[in-house]
PDB file of N, CA and C in Angstrom:
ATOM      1  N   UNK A   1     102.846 -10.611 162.862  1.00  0.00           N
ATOM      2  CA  UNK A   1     102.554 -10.746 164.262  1.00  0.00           C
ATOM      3  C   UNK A   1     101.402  -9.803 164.606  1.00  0.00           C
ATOM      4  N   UNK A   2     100.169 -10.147 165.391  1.00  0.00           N
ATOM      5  CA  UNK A   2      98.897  -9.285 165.385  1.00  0.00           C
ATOM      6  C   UNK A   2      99.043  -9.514 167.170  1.00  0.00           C
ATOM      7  N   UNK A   3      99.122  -8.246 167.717  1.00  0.00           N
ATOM      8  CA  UNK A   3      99.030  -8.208 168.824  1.00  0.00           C
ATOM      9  C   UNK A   3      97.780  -7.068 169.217  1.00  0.00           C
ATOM     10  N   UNK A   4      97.558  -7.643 170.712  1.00  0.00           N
ATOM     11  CA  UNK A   4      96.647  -6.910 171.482  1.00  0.00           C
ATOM     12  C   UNK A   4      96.786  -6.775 172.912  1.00  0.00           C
ATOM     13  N   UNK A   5      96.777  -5.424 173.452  1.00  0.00           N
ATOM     14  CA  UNK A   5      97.484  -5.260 174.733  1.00  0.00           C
ATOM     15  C   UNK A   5      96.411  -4.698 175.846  1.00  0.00           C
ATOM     16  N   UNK A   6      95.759  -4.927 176.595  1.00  0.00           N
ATOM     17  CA  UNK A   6      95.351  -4.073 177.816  1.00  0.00           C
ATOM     18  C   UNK A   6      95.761  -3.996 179.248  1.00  0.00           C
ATOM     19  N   UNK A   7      96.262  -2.769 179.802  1.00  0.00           N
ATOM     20  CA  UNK A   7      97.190  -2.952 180.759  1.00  0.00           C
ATOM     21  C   UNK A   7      96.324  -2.517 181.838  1.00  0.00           C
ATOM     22  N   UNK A   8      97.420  -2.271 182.708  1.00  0.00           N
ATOM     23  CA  UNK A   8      97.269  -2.841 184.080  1.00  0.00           C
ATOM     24  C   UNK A   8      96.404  -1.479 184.950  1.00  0.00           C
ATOM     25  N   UNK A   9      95.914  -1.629 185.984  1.00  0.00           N
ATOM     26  CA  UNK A   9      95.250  -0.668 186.626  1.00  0.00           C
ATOM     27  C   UNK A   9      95.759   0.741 186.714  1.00  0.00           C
ATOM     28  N   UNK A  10      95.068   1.450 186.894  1.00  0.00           N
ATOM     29  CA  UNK A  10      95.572   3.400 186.968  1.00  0.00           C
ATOM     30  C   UNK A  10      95.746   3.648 188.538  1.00  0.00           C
ATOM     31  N   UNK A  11      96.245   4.605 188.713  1.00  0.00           N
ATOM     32  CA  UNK A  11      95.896   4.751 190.852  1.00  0.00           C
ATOM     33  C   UNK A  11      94.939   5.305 191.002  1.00  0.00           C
ATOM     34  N   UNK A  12      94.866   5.610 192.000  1.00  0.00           N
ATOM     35  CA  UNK A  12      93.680   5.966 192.230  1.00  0.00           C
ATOM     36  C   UNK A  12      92.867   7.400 191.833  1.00  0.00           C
ATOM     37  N   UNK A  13      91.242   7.262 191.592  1.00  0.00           N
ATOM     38  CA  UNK A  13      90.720   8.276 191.075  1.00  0.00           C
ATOM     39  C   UNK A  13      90.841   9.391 191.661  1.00  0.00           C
ATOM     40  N   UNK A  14      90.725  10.524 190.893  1.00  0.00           N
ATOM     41  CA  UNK A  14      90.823  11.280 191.216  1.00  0.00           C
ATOM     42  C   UNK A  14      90.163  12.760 190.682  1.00  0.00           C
ATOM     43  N   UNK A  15      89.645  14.069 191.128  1.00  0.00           N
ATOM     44  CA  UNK A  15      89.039  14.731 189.872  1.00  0.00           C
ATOM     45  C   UNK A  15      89.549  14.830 188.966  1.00  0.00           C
ATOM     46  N   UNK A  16      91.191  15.302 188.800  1.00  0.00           N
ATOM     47  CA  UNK A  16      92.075  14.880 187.588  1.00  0.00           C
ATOM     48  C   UNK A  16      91.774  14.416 186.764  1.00  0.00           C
ATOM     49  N   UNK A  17      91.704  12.953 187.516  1.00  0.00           N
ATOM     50  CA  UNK A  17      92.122  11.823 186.621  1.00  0.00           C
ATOM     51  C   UNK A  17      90.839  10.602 186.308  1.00  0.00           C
ATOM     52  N   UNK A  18      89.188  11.718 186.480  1.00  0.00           N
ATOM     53  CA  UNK A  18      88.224  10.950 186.285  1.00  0.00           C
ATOM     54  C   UNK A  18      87.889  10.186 185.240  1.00  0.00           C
ATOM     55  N   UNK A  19      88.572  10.804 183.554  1.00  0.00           N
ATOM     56  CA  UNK A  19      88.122  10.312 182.389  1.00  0.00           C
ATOM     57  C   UNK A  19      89.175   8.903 182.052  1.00  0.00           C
ATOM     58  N   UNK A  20      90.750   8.890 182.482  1.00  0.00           N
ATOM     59  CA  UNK A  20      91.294   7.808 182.419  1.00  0.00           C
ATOM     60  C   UNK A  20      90.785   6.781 183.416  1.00  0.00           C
ATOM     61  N   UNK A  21      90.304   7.070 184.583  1.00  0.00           N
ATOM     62  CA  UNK A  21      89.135   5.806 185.892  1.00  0.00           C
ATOM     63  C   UNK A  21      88.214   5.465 185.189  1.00  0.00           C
ATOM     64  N   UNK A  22      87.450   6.006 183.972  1.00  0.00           N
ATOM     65  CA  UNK A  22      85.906   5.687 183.267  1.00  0.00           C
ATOM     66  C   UNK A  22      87.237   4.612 182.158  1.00  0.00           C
ATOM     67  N   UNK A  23      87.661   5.450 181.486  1.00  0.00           N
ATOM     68  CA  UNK A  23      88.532   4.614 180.523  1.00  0.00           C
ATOM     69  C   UNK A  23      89.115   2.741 181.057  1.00  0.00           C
ATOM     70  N   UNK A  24      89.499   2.942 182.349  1.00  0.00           N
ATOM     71  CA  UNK A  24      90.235   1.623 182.995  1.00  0.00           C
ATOM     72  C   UNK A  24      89.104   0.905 183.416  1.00  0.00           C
ATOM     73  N   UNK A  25      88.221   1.311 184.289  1.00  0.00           N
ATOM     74  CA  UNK A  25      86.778   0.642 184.187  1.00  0.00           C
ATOM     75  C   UNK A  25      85.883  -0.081 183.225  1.00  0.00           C
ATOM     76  N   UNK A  26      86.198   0.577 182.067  1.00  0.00           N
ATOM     77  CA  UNK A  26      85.980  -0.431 180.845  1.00  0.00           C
ATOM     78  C   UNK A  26      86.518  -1.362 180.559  1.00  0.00           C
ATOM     79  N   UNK A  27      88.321  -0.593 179.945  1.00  0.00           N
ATOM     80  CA  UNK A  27      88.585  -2.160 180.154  1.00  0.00           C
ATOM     81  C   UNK A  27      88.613  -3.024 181.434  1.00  0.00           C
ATOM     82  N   UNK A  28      88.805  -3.019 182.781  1.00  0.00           N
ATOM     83  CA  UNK A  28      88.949  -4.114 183.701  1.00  0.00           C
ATOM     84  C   UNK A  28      87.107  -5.012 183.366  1.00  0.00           C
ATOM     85  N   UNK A  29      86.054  -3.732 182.898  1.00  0.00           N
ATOM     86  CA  UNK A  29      85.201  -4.674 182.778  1.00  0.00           C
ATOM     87  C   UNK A  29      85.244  -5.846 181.546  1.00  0.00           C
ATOM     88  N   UNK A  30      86.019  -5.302 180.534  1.00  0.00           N
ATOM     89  CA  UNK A  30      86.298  -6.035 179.041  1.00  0.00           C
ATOM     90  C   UNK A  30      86.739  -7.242 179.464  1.00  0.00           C
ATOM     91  N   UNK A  31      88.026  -7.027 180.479  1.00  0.00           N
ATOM     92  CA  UNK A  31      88.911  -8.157 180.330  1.00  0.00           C
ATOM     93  C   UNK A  31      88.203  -9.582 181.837  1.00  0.00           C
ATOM     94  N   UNK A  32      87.261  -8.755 182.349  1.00  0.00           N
ATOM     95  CA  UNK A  32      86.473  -9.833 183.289  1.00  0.00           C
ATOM     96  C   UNK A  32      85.943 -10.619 182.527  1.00  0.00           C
ATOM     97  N   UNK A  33      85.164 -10.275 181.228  1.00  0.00           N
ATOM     98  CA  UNK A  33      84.429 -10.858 180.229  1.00  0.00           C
ATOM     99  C   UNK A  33      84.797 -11.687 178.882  1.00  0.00           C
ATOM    100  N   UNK A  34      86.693 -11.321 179.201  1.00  0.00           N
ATOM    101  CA  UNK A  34      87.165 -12.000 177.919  1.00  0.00           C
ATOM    102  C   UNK A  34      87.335 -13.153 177.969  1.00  0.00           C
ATOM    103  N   UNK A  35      87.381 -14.021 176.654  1.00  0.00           N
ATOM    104  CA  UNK A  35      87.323 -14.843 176.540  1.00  0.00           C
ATOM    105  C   UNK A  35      88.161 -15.247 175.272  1.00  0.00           C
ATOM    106  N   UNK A  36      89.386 -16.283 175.542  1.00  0.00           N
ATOM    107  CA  UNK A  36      90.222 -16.349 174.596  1.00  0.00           C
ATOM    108  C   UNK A  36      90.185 -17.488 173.851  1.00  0.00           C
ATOM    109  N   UNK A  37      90.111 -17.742 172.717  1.00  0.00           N
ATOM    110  CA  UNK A  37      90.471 -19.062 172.168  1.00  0.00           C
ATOM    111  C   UNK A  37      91.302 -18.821 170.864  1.00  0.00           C
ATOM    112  N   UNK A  38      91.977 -20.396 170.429  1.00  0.00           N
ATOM    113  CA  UNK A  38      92.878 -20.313 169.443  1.00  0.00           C
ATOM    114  C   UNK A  38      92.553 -21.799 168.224  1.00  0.00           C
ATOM    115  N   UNK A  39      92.624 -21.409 167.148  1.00  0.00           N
ATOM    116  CA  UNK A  39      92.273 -22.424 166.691  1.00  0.00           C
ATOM    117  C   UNK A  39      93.552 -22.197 165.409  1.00  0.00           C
ATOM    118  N   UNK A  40      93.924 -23.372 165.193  1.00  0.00           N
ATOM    119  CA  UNK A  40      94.949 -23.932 163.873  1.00  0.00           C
ATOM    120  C   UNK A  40      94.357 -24.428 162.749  1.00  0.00           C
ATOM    121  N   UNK A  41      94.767 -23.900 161.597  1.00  0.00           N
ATOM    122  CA  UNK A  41      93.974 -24.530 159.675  1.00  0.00           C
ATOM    123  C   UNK A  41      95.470 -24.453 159.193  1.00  0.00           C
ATOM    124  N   UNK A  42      96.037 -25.954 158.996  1.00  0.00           N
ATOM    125  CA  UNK A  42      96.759 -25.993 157.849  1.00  0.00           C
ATOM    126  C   UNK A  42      96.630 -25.773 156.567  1.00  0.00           C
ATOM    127  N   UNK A  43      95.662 -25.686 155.986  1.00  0.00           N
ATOM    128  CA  UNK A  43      95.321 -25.000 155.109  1.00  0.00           C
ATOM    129  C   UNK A  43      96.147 -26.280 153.691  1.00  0.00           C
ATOM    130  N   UNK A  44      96.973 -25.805 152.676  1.00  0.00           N
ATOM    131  CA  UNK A  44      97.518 -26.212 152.316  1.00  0.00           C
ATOM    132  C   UNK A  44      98.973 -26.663 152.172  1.00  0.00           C
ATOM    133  N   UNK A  45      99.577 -25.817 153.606  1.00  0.00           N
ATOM    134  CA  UNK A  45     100.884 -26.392 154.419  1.00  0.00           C
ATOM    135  C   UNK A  45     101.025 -27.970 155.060  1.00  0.00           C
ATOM    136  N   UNK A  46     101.939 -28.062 154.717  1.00  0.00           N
ATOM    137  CA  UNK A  46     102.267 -29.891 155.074  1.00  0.00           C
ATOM    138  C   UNK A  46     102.445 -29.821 156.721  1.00  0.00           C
ATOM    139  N   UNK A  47     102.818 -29.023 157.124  1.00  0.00           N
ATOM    140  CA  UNK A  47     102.544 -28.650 158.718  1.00  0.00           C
ATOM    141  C   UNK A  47     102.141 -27.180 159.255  1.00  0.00           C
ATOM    142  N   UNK A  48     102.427 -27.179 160.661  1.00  0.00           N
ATOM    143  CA  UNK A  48     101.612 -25.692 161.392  1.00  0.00           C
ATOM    144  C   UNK A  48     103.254 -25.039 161.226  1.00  0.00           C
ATOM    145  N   UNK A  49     103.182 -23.978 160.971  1.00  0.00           N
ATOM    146  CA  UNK A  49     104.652 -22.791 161.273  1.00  0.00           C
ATOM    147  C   UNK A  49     103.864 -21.765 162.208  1.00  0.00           C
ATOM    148  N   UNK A  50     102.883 -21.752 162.276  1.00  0.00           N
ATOM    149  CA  UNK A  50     102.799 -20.765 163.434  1.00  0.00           C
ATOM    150  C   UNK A  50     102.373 -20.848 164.356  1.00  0.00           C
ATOM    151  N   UNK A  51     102.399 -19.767 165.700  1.00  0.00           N
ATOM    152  CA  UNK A  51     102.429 -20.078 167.115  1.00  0.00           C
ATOM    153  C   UNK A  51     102.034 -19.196 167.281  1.00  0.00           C
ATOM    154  N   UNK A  52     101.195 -19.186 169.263  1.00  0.00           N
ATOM    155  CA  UNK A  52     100.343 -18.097 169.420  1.00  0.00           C
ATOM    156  C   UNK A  52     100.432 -18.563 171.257  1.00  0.00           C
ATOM    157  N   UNK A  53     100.339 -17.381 171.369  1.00  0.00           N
ATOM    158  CA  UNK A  53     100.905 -16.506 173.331  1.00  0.00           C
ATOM    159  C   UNK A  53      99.472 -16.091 173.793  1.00  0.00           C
ATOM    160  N   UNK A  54      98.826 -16.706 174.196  1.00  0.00           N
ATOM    161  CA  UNK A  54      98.066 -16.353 175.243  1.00  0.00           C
ATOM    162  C   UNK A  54      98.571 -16.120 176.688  1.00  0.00           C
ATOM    163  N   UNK A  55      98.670 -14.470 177.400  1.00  0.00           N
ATOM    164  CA  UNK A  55      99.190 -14.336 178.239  1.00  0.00           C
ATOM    165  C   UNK A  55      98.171 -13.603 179.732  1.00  0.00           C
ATOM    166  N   UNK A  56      97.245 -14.061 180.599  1.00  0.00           N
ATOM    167  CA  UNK A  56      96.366 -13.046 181.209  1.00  0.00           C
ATOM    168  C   UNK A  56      96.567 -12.763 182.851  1.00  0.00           C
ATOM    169  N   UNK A  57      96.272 -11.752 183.212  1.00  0.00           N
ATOM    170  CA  UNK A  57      96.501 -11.451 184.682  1.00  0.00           C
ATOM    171  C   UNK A  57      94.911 -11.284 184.813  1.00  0.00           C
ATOM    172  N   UNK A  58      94.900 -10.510 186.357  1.00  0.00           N
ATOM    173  CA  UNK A  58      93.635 -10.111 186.229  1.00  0.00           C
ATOM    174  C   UNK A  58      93.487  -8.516 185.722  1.00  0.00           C
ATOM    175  N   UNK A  59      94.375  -8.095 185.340  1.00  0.00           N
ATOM    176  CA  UNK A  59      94.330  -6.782 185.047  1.00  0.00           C
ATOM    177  C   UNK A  59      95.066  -6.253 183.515  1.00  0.00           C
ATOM    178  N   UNK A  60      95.404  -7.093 182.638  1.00  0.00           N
ATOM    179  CA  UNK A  60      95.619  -7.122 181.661  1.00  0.00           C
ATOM    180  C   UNK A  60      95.639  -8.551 180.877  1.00  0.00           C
ATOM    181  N   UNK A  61      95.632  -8.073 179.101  1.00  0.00           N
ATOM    182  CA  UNK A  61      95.586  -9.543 178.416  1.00  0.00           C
ATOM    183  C   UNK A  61      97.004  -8.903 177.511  1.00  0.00           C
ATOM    184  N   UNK A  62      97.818 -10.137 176.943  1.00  0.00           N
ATOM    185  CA  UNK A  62      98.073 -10.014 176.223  1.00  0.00           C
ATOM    186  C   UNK A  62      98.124 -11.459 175.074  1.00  0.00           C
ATOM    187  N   UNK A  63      97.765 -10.613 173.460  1.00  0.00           N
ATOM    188  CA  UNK A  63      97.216 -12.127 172.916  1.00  0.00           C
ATOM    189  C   UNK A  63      98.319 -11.804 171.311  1.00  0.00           C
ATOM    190  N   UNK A  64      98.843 -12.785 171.126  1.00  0.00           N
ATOM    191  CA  UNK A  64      99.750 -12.613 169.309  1.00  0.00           C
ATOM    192  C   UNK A  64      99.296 -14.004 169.042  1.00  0.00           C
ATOM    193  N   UNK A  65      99.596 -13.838 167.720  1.00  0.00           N
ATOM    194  CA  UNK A  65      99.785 -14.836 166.825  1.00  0.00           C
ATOM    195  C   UNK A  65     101.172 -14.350 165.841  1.00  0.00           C
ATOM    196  N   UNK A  66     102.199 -15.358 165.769  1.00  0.00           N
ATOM    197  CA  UNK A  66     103.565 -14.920 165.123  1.00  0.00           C
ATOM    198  C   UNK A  66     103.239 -15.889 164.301  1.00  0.00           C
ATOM    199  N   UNK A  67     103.412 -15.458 162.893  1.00  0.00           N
ATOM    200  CA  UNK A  67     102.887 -16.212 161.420  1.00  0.00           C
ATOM    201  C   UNK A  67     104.836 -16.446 161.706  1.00  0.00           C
ATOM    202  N   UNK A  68     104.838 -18.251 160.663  1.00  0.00           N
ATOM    203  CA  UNK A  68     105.708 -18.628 160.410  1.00  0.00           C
ATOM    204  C   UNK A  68     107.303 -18.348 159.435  1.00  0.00           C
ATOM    205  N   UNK A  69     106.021 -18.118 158.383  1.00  0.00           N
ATOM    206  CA  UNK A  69     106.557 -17.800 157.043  1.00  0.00           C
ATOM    207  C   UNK A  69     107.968 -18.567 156.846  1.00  0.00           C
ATOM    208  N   UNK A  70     107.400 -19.831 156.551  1.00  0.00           N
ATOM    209  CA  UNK A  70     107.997 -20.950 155.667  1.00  0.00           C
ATOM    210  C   UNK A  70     108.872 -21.503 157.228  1.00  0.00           C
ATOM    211  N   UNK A  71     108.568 -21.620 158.224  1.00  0.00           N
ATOM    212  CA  UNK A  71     109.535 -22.287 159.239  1.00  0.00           C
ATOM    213  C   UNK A  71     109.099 -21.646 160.383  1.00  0.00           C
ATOM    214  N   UNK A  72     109.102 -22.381 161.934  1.00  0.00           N
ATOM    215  CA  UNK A  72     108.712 -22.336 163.481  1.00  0.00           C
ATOM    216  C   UNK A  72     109.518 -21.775 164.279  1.00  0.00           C
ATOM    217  N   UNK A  73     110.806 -22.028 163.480  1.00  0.00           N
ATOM    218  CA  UNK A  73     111.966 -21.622 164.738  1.00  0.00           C
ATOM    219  C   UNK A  73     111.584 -19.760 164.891  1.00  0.00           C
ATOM    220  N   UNK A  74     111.461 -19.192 163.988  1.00  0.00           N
ATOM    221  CA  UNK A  74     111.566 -17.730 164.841  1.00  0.00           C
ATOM    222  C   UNK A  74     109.963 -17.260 165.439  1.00  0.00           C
ATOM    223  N   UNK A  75     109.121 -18.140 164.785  1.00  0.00           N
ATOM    224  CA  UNK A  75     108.106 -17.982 165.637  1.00  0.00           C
ATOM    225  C   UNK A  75     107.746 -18.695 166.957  1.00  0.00           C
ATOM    226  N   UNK A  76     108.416 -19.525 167.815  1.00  0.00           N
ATOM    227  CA  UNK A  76     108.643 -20.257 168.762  1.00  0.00           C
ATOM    228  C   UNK A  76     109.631 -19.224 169.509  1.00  0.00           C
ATOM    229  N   UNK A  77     110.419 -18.487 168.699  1.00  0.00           N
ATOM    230  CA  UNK A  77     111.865 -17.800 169.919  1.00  0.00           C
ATOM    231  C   UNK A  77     110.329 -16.401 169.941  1.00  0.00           C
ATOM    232  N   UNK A  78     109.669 -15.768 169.375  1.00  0.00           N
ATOM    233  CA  UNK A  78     109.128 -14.675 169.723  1.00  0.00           C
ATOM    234  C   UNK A  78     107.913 -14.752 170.253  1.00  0.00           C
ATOM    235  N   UNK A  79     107.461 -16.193 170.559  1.00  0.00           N
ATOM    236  CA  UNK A  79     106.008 -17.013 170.938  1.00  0.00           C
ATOM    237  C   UNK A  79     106.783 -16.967 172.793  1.00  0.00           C
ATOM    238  N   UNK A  80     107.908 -17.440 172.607  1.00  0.00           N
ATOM    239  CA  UNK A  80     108.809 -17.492 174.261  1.00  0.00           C
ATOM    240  C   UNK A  80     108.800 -16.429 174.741  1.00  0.00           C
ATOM    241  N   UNK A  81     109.283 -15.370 174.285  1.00  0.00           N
ATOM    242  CA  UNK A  81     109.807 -14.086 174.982  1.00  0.00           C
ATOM    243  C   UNK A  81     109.446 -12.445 174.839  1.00  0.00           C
ATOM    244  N   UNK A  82     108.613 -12.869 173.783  1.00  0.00           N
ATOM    245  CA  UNK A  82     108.096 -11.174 172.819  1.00  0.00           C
ATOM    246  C   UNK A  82     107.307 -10.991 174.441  1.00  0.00           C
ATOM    247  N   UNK A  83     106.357 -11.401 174.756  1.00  0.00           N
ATOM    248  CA  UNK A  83     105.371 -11.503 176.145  1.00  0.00           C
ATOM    249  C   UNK A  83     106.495 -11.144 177.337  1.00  0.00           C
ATOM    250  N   UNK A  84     107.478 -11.456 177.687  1.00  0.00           N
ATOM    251  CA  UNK A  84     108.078 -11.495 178.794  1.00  0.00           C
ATOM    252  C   UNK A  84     108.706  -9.732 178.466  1.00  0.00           C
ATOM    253  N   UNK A  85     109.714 -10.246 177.449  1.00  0.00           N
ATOM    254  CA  UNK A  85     110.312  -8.669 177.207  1.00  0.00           C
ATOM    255  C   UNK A  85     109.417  -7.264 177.564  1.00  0.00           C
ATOM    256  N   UNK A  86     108.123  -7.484 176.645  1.00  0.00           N
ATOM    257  CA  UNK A  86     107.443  -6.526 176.810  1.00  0.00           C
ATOM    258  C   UNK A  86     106.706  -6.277 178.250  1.00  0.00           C
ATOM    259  N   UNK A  87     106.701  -7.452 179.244  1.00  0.00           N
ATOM    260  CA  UNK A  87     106.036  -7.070 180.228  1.00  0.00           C
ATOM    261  C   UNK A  87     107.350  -6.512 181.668  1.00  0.00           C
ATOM    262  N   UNK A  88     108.464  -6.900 181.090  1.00  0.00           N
ATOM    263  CA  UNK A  88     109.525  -6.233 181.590  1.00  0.00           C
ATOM    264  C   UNK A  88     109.851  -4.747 181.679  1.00  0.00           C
ATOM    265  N   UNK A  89     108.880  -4.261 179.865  1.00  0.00           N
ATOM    266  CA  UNK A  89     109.443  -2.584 179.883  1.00  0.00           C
ATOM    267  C   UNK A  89     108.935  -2.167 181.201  1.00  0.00           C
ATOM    268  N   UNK A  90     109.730  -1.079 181.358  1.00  0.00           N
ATOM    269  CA  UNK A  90     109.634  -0.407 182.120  1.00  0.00           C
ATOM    270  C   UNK A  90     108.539   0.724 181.853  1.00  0.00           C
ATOM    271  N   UNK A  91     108.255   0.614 180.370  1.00  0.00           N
ATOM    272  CA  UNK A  91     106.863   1.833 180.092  1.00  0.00           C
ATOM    273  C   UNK A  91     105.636   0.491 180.121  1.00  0.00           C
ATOM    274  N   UNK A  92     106.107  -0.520 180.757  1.00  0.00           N
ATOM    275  CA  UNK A  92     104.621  -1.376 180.587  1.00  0.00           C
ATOM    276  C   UNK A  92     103.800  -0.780 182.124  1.00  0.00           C
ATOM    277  N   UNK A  93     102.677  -0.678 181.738  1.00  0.00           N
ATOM    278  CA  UNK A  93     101.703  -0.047 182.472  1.00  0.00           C
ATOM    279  C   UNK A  93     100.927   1.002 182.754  1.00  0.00           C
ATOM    280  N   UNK A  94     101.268   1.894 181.865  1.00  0.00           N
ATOM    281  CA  UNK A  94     101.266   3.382 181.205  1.00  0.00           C
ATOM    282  C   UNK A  94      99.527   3.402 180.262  1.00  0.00           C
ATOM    283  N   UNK A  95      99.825   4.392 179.739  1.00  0.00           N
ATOM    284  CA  UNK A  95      98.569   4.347 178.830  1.00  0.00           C
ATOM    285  C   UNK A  95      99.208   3.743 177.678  1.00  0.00           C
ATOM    286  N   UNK A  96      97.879   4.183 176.627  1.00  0.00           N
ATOM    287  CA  UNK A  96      98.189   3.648 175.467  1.00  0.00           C
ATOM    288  C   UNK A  96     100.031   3.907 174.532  1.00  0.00           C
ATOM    289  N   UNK A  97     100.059   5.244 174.918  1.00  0.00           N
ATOM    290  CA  UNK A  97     101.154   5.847 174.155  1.00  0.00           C
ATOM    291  C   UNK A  97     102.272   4.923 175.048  1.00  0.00           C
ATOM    292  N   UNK A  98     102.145   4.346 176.154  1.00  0.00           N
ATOM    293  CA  UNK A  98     103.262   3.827 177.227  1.00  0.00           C
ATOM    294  C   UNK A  98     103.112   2.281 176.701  1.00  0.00           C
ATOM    295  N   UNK A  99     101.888   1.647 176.273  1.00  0.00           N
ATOM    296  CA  UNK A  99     102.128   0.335 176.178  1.00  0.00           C
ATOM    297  C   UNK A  99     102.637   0.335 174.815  1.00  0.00           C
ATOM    298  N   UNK A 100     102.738   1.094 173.952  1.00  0.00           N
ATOM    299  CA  UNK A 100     103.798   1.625 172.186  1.00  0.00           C
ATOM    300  C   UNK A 100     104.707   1.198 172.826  1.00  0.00           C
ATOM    301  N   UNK A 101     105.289   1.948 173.477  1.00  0.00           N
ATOM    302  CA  UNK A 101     106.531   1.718 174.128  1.00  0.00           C
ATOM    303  C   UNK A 101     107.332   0.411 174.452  1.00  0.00           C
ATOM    304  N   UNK A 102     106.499   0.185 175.187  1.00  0.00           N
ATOM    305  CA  UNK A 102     106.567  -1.340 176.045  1.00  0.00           C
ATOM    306  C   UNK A 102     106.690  -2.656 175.055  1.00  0.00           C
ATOM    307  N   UNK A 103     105.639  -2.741 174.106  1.00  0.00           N
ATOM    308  CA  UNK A 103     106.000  -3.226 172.623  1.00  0.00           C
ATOM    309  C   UNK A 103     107.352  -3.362 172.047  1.00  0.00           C
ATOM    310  N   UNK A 104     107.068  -2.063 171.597  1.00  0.00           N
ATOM    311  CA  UNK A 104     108.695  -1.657 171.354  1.00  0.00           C
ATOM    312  C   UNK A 104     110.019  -2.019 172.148  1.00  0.00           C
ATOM    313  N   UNK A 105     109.966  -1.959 173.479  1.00  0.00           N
ATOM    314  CA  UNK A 105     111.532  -2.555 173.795  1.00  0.00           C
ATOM    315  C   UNK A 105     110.877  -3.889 173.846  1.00  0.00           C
ATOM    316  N   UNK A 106     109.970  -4.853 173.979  1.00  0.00           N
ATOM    317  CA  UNK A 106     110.146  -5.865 173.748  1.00  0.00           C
ATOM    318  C   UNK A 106     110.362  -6.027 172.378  1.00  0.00           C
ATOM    319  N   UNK A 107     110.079  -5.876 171.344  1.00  0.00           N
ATOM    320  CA  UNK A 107     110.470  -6.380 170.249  1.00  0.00           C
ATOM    321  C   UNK A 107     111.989  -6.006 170.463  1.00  0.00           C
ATOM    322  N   UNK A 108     112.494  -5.022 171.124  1.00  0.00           N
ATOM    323  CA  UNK A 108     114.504  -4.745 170.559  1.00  0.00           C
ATOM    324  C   UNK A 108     114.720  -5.690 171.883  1.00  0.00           C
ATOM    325  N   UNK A 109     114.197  -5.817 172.817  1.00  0.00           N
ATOM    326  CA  UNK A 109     115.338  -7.092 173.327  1.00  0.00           C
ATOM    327  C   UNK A 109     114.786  -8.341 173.087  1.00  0.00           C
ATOM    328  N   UNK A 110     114.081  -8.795 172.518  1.00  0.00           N
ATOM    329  CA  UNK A 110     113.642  -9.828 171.714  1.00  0.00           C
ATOM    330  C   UNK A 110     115.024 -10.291 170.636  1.00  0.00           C
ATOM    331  N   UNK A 111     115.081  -9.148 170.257  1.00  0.00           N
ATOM    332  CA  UNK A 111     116.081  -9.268 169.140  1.00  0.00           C
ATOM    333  C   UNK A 111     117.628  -9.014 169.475  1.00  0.00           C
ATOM    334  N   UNK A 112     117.873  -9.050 170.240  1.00  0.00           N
ATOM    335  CA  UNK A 112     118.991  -8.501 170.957  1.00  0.00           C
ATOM    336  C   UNK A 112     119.880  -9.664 170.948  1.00  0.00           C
TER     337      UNK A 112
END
């Protein structure tokens, strides 16, 4: 599973908190400019086993691809909900060390 996360806005600037406002400014400019696409190669599989979550706000992306490995069903249950769980944590919205987090209980109630 290859994920990529950019979250959601900081409050407001502050002298504090000028270098994380330069930091969020980038990305909100990244994610004005992103641009997502997905493309499928069966390759030498008799069908597709894997699935892929394109998820965007205006203030964050989130993008996976869940490889099959030999069958759809568990990549279809973590294509459904890995995205939801994780945007449920309660550390979703945080910095980097907070969206770890946020990952993380989505993958354990994913699995739950």
């Amino acid at each position: 599973c290859e994920l990529a996360v950019a979250g959601p806005s900081s409050p407001p600037c502050s002298p504090s908190t000028r270098s994380s406002c330069k930091a969020q400014a980038v990305v909100n400019a990244a994610l004005d400019k992103l641009q997502v696409g997905v493309h499928s190669n069966l390759g030498s599989c008799h069908s597709m086993e894997d699935e892929n979550r394109v998820h965007r706000s205006t203030d964050f992306a989130f993008c996976a691809v869940f490889d099959g490995h030999a069958g759809t069903q568990a990549a279809q249950f973590c294509r459904d909900r890995l995205h939801l769980h994780t945007l449920a944590s309660a550390h979703f919205g945080g910095d980097d060390a907070a969206a770890r987090l946020a990952l993380l209980d989505g993958f354990r109630q994913s699995e739950a």
